[in-house]
Protein backbone atom coordinates (compact mmCIF):
# COMPACT_ATOMS: atom_id res chain seq x y z
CA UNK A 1 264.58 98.21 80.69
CA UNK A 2 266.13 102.03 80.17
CA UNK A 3 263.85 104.40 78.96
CA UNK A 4 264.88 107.83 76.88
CA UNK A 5 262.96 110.62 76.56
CA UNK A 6 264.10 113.26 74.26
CA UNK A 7 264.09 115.08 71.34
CA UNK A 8 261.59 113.06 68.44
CA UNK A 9 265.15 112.31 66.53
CA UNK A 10 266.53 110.39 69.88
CA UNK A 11 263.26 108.43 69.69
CA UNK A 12 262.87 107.48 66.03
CA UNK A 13 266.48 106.46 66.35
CA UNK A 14 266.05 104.62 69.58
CA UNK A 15 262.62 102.87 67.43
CA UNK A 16 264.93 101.58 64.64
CA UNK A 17 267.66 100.30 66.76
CA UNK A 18 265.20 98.08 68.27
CA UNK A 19 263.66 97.12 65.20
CA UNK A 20 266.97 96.07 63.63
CA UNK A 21 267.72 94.50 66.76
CA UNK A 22 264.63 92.36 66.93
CA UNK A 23 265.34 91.67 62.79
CA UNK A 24 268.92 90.30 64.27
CA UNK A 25 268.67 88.45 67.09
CA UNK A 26 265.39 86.53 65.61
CA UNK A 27 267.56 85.88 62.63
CA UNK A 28 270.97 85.21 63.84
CA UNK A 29 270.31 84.30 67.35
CA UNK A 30 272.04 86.55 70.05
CA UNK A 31 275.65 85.10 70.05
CA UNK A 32 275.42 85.39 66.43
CA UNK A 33 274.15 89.36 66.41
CA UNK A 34 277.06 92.26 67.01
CA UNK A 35 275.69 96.07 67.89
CA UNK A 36 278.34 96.48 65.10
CA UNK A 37 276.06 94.58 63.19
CA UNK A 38 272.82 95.74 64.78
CA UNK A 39 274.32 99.72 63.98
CA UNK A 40 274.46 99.18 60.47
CA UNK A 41 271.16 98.10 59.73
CA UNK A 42 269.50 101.06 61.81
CA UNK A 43 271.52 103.48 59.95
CA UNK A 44 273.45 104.89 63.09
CA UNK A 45 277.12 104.68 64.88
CA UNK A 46 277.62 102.01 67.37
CA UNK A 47 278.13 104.88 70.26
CA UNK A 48 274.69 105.87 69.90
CA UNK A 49 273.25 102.34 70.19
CA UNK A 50 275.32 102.56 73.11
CA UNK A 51 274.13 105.97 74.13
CA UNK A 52 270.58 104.36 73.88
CA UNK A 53 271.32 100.51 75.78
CA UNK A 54 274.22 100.54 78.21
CA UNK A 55 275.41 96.81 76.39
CA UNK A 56 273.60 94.11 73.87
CA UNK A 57 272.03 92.11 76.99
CA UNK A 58 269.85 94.98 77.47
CA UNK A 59 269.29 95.75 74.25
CA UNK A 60 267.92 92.10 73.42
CA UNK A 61 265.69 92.15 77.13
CA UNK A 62 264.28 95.53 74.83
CA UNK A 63 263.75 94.16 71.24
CA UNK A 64 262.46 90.87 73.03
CA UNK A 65 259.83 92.27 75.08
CA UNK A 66 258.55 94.60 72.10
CA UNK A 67 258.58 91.77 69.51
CA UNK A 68 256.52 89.78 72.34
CA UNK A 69 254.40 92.90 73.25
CA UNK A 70 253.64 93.25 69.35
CA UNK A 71 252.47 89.23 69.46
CA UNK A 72 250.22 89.84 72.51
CA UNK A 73 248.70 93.17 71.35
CA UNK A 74 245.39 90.92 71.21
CA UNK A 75 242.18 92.67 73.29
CA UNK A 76 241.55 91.10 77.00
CA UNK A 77 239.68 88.24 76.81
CA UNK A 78 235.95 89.28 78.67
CA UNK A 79 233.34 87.25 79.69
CA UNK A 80 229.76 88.26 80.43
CA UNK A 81 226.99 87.13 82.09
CA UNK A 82 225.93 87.17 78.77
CA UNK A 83 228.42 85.66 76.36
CA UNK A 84 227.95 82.29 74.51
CA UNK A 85 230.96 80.28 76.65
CA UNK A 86 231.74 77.83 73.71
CA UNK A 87 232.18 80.52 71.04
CA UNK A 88 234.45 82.59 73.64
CA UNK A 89 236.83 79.71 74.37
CA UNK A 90 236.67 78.81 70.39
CA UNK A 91 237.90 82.27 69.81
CA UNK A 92 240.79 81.95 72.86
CA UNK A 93 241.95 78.97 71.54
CA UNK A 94 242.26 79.97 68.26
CA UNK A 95 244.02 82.97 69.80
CA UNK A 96 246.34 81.11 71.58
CA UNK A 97 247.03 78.34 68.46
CA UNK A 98 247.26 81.66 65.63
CA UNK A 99 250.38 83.08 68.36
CA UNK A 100 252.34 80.22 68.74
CA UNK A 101 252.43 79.57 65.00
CA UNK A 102 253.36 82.88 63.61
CA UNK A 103 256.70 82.60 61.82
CA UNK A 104 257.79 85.25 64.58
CA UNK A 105 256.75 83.28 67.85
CA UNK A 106 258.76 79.78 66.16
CA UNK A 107 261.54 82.31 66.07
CA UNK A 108 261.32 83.30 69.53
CA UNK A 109 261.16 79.41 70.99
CA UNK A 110 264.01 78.83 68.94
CA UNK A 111 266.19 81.59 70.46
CA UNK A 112 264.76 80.41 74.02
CA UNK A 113 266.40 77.42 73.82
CA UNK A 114 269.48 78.43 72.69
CA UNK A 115 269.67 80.89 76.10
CA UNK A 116 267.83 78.03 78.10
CA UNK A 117 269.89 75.38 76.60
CA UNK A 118 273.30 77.56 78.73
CA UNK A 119 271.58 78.33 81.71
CA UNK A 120 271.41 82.31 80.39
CA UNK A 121 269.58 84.29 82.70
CA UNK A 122 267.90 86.54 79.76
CA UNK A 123 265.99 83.00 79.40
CA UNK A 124 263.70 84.03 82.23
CA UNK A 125 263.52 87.54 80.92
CA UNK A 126 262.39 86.22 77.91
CA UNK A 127 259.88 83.56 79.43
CA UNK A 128 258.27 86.72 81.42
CA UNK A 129 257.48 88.86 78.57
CA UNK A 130 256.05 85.72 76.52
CA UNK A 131 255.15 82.54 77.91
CA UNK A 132 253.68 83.74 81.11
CA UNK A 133 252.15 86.50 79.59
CA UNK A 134 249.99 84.28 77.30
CA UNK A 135 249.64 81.90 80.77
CA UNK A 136 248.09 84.63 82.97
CA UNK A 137 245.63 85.77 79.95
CA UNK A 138 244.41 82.04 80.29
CA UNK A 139 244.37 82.31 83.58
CA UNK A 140 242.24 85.55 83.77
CA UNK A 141 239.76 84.12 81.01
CA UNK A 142 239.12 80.96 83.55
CA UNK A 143 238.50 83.10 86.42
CA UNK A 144 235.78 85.18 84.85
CA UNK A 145 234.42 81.81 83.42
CA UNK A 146 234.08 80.22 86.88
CA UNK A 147 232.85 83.66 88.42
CA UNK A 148 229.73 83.43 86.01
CA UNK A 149 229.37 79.60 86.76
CA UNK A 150 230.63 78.65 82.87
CA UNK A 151 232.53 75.84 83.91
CA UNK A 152 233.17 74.06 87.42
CA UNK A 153 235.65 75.39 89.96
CA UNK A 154 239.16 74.37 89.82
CA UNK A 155 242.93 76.58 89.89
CA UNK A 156 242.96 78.67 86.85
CA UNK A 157 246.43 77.47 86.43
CA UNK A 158 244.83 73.73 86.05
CA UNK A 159 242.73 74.43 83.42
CA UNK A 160 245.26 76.63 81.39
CA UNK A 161 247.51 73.64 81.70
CA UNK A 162 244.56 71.27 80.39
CA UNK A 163 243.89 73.81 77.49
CA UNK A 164 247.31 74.64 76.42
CA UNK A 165 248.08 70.66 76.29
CA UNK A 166 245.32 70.03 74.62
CA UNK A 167 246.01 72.42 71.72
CA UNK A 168 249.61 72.30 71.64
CA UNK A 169 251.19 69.25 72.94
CA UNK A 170 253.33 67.29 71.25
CA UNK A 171 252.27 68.49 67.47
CA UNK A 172 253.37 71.68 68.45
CA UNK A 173 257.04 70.07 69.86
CA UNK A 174 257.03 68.58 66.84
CA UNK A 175 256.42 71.92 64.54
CA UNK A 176 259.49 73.64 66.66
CA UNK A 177 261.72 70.96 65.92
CA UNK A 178 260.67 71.14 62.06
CA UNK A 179 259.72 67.50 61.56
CA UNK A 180 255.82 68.76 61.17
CA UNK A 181 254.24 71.57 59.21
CA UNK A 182 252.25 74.10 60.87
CA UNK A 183 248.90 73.18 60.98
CA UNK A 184 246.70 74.56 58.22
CA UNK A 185 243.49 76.23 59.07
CA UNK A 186 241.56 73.00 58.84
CA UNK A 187 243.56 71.58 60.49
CA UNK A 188 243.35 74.06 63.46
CA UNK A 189 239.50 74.19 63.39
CA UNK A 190 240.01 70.26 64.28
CA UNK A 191 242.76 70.57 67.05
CA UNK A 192 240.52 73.54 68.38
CA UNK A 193 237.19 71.24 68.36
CA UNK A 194 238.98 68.43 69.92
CA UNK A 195 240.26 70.19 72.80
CA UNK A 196 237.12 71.94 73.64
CA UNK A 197 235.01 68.47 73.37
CA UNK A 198 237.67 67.01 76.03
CA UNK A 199 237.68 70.20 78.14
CA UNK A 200 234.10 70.40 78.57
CA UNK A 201 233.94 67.21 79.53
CA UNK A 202 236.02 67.58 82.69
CA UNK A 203 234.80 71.32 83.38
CA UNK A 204 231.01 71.97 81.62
């Protein structure tokens, strides 16, 4: 990622270049998103969104990362010795479901497969700033839960794989493909219950 520093104008230029940007690609797609394009909406000449990213690969690696940034802005998830381990997981899972529902984060997995889908290596740019972010905050929430003797011992990246399952799954396949609905709060309450119930049962 290039980072500017300058004068406060550079900056607040540099901010709505990537916010157009993010508008853009989210909306078009990144074959289907110009910097011609991407200059107009910010308000600026296409040799200063040039003077800012060196070409539209690293502009996108830049929008994508703040867009997914701005999704994750969530606290840590913290355990004490203290803490009520049902409600805590409740709230991680509802967390995790809220995310990968927004309007925004459908967006994203759409655009992911359309880089995935030809083997573009922004794909794996784009799965580090998003996917395995939200992975190692599961994984960091099961190590603290273990640590106080929560839940029985197993690889953190076990039981985020039995969580994320559990609540996602094939519904959420389903959602990204738009043959299913998002699920309604209800209806998340219900998915959330569910996969604690069966959780517990392998780990409490």
């Amino acid at each position: 990622m290039q980072i500017h520093v300058g004068r406060p104008k550079d900056l607040e230029k540099r901010q709505r270049i990537l916010m157009s940007a993010k508008h853009l690609f989210l909306k078009l797609g990144f074959h289907g998103s110009s910097m011609n394009q991407i200059a107009r909406e910010a308000g600026v000449t296409k040799l200063t969104v040039y003077n800012h990213f060196q070409d539209k690969a690293t502009l996108f690696s830049c929008a994508i990362e703040e867009t997914c940034e701005s999704l994750l802005k969530a606290q840590p998830l913290h355990l004490s010795a203290n803490s009520d381990f049902r409600q805590a997981l409740y709230q991680a899972c509802e967390l995790s479901l809220t995310l990968v529902n927004m309007p925004e984060a459908i967006k994203l997995e759409h655009l992911l497969m359309e880089l995935a889908s030809e083997q573009n290596p922004l794909a794996l740019q784009f799965y580090n700033a998003s996917h395995a972010k939200l992975r190692a905050m599961w994984e960091n929430f099961f190590r603290q839960a273990v640590a106080l003797q929560f839940i029985e011992a197993d690889a953190p990246k076990t039981q985020t794989e039995l969580i994320v399952s559990l609540l996602h799954g094939l519904r959420h396949h389903e959602v990204l493909l738009c043959v299913r609905a998002v699920p309604t709060p209800t209806e998340c309450q219900h998915i959330i219950n569910h996969a604690i119930e069966i959780f517990m049962l392998r780990y409490g």
